[in-house]
Protein backbone atom coordinates (compact mmCIF):
# COMPACT_ATOMS: atom_id res chain seq x y z
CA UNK A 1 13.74 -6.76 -31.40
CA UNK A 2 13.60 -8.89 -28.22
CA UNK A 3 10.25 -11.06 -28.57
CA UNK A 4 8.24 -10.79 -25.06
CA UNK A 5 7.45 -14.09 -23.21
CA UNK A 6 3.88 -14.45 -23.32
CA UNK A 7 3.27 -17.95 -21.91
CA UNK A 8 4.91 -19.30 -18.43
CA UNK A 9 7.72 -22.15 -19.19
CA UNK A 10 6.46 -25.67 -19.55
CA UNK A 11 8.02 -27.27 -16.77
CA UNK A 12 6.46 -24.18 -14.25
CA UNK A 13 4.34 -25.02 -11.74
CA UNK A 14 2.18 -22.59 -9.53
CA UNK A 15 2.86 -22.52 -5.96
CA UNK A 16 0.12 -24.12 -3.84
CA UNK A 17 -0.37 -20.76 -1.98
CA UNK A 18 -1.47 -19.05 -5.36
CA UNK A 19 -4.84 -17.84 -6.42
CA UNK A 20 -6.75 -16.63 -9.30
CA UNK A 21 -9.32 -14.34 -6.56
CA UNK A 22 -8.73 -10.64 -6.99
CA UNK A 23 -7.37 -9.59 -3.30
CA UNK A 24 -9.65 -8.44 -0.46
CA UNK A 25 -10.98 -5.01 -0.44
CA UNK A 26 -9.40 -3.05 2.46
CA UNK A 27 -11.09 -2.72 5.78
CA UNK A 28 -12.52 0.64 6.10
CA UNK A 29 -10.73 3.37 8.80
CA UNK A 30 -11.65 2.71 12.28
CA UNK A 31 -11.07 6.36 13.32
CA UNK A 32 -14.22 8.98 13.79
CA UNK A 33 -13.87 12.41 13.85
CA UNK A 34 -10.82 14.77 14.65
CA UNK A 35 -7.56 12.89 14.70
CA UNK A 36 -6.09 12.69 18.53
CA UNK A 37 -2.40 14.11 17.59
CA UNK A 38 -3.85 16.72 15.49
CA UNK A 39 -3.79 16.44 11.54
CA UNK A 40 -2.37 13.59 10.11
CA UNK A 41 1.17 14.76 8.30
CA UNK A 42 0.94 12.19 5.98
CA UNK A 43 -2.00 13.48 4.71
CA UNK A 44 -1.16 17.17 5.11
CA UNK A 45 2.93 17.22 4.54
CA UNK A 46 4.08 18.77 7.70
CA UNK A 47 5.50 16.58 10.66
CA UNK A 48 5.94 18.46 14.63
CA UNK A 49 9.48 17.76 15.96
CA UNK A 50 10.05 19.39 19.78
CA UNK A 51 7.08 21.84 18.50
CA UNK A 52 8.74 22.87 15.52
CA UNK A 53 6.68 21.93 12.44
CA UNK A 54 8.84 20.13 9.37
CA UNK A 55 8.73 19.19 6.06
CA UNK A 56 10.39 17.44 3.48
């Protein structure tokens, strides 16, 4: 069995740009009410091509 690393190298040294704060909490929607191209086909599955509603 393959033992698992569980401490970094010695000779590794954290990048300057790295931090131990959790990331930021993401900004809430900026959109109110009914969505202005209809419903969103991300959420709902189906995407309108020349009229023609699609999925995948």
């Amino acid at each position: 069995m393959t033992q698992r690393a569980t401490q970094r190298p010695a000779d590794f040294v954290k990048p300057a740009h790295w931090t131990n704060e959790p990331a930021p909490k993401p900004a809430p929607s900026k959109q109110q009410g009914p969505e202005p191209d209809g419903l969103s086909p991300t959420r709902y599955g189906d995407w309108v091509k020349d009229g023609i509603a699609i999925d995948f």
